[in-house]
Protein backbone atom coordinates (compact mmCIF):
# COMPACT_ATOMS: atom_id res chain seq x y z
CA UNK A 1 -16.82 -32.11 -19.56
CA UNK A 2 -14.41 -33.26 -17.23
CA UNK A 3 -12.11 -30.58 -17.83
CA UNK A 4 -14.30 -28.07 -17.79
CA UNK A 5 -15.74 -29.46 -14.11
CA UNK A 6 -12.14 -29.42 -13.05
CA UNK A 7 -11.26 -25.70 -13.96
CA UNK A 8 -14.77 -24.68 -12.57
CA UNK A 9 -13.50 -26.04 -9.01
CA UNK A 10 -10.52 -24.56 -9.28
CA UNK A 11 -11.84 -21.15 -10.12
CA UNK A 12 -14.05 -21.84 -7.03
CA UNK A 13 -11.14 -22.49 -4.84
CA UNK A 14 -9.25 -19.47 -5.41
CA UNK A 15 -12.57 -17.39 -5.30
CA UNK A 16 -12.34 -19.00 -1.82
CA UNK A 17 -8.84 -17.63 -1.18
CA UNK A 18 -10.09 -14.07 -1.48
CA UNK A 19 -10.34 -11.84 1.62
CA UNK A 20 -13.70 -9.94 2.13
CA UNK A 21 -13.45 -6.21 2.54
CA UNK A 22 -15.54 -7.08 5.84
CA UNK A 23 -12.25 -9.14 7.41
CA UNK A 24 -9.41 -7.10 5.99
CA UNK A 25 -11.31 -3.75 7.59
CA UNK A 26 -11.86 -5.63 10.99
CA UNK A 27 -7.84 -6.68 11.40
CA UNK A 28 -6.38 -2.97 9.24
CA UNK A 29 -9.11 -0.80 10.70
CA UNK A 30 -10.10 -1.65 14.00
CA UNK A 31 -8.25 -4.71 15.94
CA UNK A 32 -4.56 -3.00 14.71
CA UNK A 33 -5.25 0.41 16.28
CA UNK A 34 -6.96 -1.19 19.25
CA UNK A 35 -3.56 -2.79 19.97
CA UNK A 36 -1.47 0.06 19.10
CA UNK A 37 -3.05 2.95 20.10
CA UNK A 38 -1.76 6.01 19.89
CA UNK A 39 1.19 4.54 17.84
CA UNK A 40 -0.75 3.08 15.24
CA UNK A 41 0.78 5.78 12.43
CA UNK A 42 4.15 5.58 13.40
CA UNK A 43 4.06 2.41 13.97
CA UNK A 44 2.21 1.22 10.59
CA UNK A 45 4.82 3.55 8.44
CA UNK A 46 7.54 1.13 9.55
CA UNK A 47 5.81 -2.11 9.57
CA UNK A 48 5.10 -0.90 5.80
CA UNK A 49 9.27 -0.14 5.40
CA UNK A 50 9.68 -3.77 6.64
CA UNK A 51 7.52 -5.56 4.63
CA UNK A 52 8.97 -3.59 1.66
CA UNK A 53 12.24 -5.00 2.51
CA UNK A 54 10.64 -8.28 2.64
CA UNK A 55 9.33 -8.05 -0.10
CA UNK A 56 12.04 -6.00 -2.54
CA UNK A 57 10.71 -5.02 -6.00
CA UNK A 58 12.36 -3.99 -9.04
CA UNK A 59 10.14 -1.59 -10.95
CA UNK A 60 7.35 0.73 -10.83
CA UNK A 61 5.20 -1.81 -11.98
CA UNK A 62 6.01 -4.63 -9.83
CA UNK A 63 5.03 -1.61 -6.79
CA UNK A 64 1.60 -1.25 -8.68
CA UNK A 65 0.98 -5.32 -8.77
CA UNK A 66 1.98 -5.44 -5.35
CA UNK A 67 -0.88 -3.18 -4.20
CA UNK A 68 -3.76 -5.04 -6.30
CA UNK A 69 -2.30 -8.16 -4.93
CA UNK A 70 -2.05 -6.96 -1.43
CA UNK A 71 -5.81 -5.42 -1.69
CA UNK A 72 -4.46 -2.03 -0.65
CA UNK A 73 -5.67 -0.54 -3.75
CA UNK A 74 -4.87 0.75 -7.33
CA UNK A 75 -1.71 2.53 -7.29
CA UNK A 76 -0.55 4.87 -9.91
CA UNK A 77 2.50 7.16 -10.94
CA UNK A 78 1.02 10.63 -11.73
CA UNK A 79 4.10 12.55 -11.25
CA UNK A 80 8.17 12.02 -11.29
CA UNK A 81 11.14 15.04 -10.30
CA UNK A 82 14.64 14.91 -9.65
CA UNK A 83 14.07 14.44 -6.04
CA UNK A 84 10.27 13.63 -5.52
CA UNK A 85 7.50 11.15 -7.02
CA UNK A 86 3.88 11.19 -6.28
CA UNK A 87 1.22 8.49 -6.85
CA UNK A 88 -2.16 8.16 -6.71
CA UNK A 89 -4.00 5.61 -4.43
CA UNK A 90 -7.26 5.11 -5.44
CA UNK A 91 -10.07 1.92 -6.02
CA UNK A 92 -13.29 0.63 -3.99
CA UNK A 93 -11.64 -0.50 -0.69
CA UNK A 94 -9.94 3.12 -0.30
CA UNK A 95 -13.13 4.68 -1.12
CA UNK A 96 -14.87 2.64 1.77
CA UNK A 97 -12.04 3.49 4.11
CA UNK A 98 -12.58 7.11 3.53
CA UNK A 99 -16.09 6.91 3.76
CA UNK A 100 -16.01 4.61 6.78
CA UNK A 101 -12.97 6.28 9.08
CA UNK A 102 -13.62 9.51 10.47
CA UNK A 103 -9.24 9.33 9.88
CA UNK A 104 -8.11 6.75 7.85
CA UNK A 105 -4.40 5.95 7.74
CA UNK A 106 -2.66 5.06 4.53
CA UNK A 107 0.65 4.74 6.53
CA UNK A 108 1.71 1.51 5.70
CA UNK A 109 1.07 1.90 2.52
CA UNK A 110 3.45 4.94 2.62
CA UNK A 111 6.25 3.26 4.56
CA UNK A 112 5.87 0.59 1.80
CA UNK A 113 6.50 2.71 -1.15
CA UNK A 114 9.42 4.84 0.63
CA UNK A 115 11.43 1.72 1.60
CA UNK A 116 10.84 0.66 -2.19
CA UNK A 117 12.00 3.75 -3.60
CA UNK A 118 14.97 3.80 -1.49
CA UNK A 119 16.33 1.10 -2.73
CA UNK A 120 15.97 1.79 -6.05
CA UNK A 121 17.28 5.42 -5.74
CA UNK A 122 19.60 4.30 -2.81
CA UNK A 123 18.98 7.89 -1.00
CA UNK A 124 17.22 7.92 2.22
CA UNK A 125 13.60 8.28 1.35
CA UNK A 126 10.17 9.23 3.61
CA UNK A 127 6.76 9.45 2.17
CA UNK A 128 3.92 11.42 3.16
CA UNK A 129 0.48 10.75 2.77
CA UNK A 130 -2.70 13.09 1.58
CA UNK A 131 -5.73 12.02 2.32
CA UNK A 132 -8.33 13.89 -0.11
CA UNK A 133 -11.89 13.08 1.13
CA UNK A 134 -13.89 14.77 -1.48
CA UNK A 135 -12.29 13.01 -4.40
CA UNK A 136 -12.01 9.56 -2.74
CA UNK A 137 -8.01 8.75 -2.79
CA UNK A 138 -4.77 9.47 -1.32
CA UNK A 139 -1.69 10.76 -2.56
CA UNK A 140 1.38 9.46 -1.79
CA UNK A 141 4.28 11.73 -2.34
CA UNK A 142 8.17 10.18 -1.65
CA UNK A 143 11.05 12.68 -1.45
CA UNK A 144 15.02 11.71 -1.26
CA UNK A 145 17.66 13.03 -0.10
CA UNK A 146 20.36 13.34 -2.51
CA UNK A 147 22.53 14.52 -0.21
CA UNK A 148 22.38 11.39 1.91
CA UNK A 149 23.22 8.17 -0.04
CA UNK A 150 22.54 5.14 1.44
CA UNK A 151 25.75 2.63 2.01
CA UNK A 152 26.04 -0.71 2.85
């Protein structure tokens, strides 16, 4: 009984832990761009090449769990080239962010996966992102360079 008491608080704890979609929208969606302005993109594609060196993963997989851990959303690998992957961004908070935003930005989220995917291919990398309303998620589409390694 004890035990059970014990793992019940604990479960209630971490429950606590978890952002509402209410808080994460008010900081991502409106405070951010208030402070940035016109900047906010640009601005956000970096911050999300930053935090990916921060934060340096070694698979496609560990990008995925990144995403559901972060809360930016179920990420997926629908498509892989010599020179170009896409994924697919989809789940309930992008939904609401499309739905809510008359132009939602999935910049960081783009930055994010280019800087990852540098490093792994060790080309210079940028990633674009498609916003497509009607179906409710974004592609994400990163293209390198072969032509210009990175060094160092």
């Amino acid at each position: 009984m004890k035990d059970t008491l014990n793992q019940n608080l604990d479960q209630e704890s971490k429950n606590q832990l978890t952002i509402s979609t209410f808080a994460y929208e008010l900081l991502r969606d409106i405070l951010i761009p208030d402070l940035l302005g016109k900047d906010t993109e640009e601005i956000s594609y970096w911050a999300g090449k930053n935090l990916a060196r921060k934060f340096p993963l070694l698979s496609t997989d560990e990008i995925v769990s990144f995403f559901l851990e972060a809360a930016w959303g179920n990420l997926e690998l629908i498509e892989e080239s010599k020179q170009e992957m896409k994924f697919e961004l989809t789940g309930g908070i992008i939904e609401r962010r499309i739905e809510m935003q008359q132009d939602p930005s999935f910049r960081l989220e783009a930055g994010f996966i280019a800087e990852q995917i540098q490093s792994k291919k060790n080309f210079t990398s940028e990633a674009y992102d498609e916003i497509l309303k009607k179906k409710n998620k974004v592609l994400i589409t990163v293209r390198w360079d072969k032509k210009d390694p990175i060094h160092g």
